[in-house]
Protein backbone atom coordinates (compact mmCIF):
# COMPACT_ATOMS: atom_id res chain seq x y z
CA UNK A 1 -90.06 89.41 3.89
CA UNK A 2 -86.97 88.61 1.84
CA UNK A 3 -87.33 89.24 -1.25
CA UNK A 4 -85.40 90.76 -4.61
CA UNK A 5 -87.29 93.02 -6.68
CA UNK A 6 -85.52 94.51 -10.25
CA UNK A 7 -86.50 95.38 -13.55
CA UNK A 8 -84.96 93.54 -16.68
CA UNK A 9 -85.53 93.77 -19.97
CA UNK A 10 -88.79 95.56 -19.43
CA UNK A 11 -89.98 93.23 -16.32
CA UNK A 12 -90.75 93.36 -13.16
CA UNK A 13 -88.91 90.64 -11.64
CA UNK A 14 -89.53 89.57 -8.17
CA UNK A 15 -87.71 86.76 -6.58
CA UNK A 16 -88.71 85.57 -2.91
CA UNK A 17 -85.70 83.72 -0.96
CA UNK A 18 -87.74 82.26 1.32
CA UNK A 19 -91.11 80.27 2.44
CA UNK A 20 -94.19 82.02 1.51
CA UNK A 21 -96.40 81.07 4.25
CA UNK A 22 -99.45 83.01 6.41
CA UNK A 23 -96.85 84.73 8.10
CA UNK A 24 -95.48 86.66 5.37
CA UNK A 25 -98.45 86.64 3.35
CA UNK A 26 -99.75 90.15 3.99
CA UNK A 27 -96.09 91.53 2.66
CA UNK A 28 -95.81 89.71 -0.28
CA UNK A 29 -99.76 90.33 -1.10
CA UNK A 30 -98.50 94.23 -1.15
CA UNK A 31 -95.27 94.12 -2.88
CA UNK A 32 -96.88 91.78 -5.12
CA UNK A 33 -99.95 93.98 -5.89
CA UNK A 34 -97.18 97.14 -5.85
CA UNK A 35 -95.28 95.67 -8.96
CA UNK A 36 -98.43 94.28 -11.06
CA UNK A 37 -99.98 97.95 -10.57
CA UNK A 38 -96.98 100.12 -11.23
CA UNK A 39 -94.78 97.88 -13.38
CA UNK A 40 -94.28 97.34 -16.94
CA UNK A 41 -97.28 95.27 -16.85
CA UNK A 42 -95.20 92.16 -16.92
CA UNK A 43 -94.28 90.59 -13.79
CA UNK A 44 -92.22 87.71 -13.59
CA UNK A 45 -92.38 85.41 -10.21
CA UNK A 46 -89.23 83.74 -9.86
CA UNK A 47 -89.60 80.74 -7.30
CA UNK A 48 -86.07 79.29 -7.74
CA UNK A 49 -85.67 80.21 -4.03
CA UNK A 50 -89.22 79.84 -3.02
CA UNK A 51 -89.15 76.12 -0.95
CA UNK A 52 -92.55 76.01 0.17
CA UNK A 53 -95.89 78.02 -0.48
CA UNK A 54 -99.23 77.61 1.36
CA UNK A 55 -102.92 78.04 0.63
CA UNK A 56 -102.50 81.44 1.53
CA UNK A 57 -99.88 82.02 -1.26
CA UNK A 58 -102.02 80.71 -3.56
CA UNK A 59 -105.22 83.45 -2.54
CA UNK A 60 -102.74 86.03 -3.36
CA UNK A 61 -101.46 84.96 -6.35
CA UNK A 62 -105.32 84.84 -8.17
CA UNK A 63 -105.49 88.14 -6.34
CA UNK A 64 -102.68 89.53 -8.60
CA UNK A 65 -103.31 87.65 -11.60
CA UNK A 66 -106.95 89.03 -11.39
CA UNK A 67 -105.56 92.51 -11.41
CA UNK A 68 -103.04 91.80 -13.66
CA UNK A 69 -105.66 90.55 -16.22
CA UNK A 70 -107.81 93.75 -15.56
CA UNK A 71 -104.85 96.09 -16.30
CA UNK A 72 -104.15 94.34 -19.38
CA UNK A 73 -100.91 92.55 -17.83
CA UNK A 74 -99.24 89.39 -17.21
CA UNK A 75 -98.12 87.51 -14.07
CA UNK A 76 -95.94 84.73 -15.21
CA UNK A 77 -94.06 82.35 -12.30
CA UNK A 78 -90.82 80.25 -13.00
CA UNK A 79 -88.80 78.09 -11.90
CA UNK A 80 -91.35 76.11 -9.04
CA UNK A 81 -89.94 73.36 -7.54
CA UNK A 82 -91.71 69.83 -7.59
CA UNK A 83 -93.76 70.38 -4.19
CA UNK A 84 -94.88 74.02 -5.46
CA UNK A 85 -95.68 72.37 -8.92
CA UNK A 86 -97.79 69.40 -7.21
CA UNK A 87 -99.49 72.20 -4.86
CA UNK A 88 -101.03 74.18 -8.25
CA UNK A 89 -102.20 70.91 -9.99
CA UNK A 90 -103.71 69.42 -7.08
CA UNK A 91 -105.90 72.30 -6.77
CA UNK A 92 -106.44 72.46 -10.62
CA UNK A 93 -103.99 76.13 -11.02
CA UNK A 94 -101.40 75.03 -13.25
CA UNK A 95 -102.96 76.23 -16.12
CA UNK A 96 -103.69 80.01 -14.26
CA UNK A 97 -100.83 81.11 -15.02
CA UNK A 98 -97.61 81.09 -17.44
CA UNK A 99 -95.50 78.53 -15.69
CA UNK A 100 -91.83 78.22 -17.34
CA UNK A 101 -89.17 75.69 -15.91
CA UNK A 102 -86.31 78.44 -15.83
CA UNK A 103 -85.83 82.27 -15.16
CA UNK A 104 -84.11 82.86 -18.89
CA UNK A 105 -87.02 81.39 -20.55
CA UNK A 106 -89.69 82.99 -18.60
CA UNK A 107 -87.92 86.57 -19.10
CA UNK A 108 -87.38 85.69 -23.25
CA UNK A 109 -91.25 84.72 -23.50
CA UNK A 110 -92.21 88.05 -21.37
CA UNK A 111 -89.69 90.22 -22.96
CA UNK A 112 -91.29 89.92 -26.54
């Protein structure tokens, strides 16, 4: 899976540059779980570059926000396009998770 992974300003920051569909599921399920378990304890999900997720995606990000929660950490996403925004409503997510509209934002709100 292609995907950036850094720390900044005390957060985990990963940013997939592709689909997240079945196929690459299992990888980003690991990486995912990987960062919420031995990060900061914030993890930022950048989705500038994310096109499309499935119903797959979405199992495996109330996976990790479920451990995140349990560890005493936060998952945050940003930056979802329109199609990734109208995929979490529809299936009443939206308010899961700390959604922000852009990376900066996001990484301000985590970082204090």
């Amino acid at each position: 899976m292609n995907m950036l992974e850094r720390m900044e300003k005390g957060v985990v920051v990963l940013q997939p540059l592709q689909r997240i569909d079945a196929s690459v599921c299992p990888e980003f399920s690991c990486r995912l779980s990987k960062a919420v378990h031995e990060g900061s304890g914030k993890v930022l999900l950048d989705l500038s570059q994310a096109v499309f997720i499935s119903s797959s995606t979405l199992s495996v990000l109330m996976a990790a926000q479920k451990q995140s929660l349990a560890e005493g950490g936060v998952l945050a996403l940003c930056a979802p396009n329109q199609a990734v925004k109208d995929l979490l409503s529809v299936v009443h997510l939206e308010n899961s998770f700390s959604i922000y509209d852009n990376y900066r934002e996001a990484l301000e709100a985590l970082h204090d």
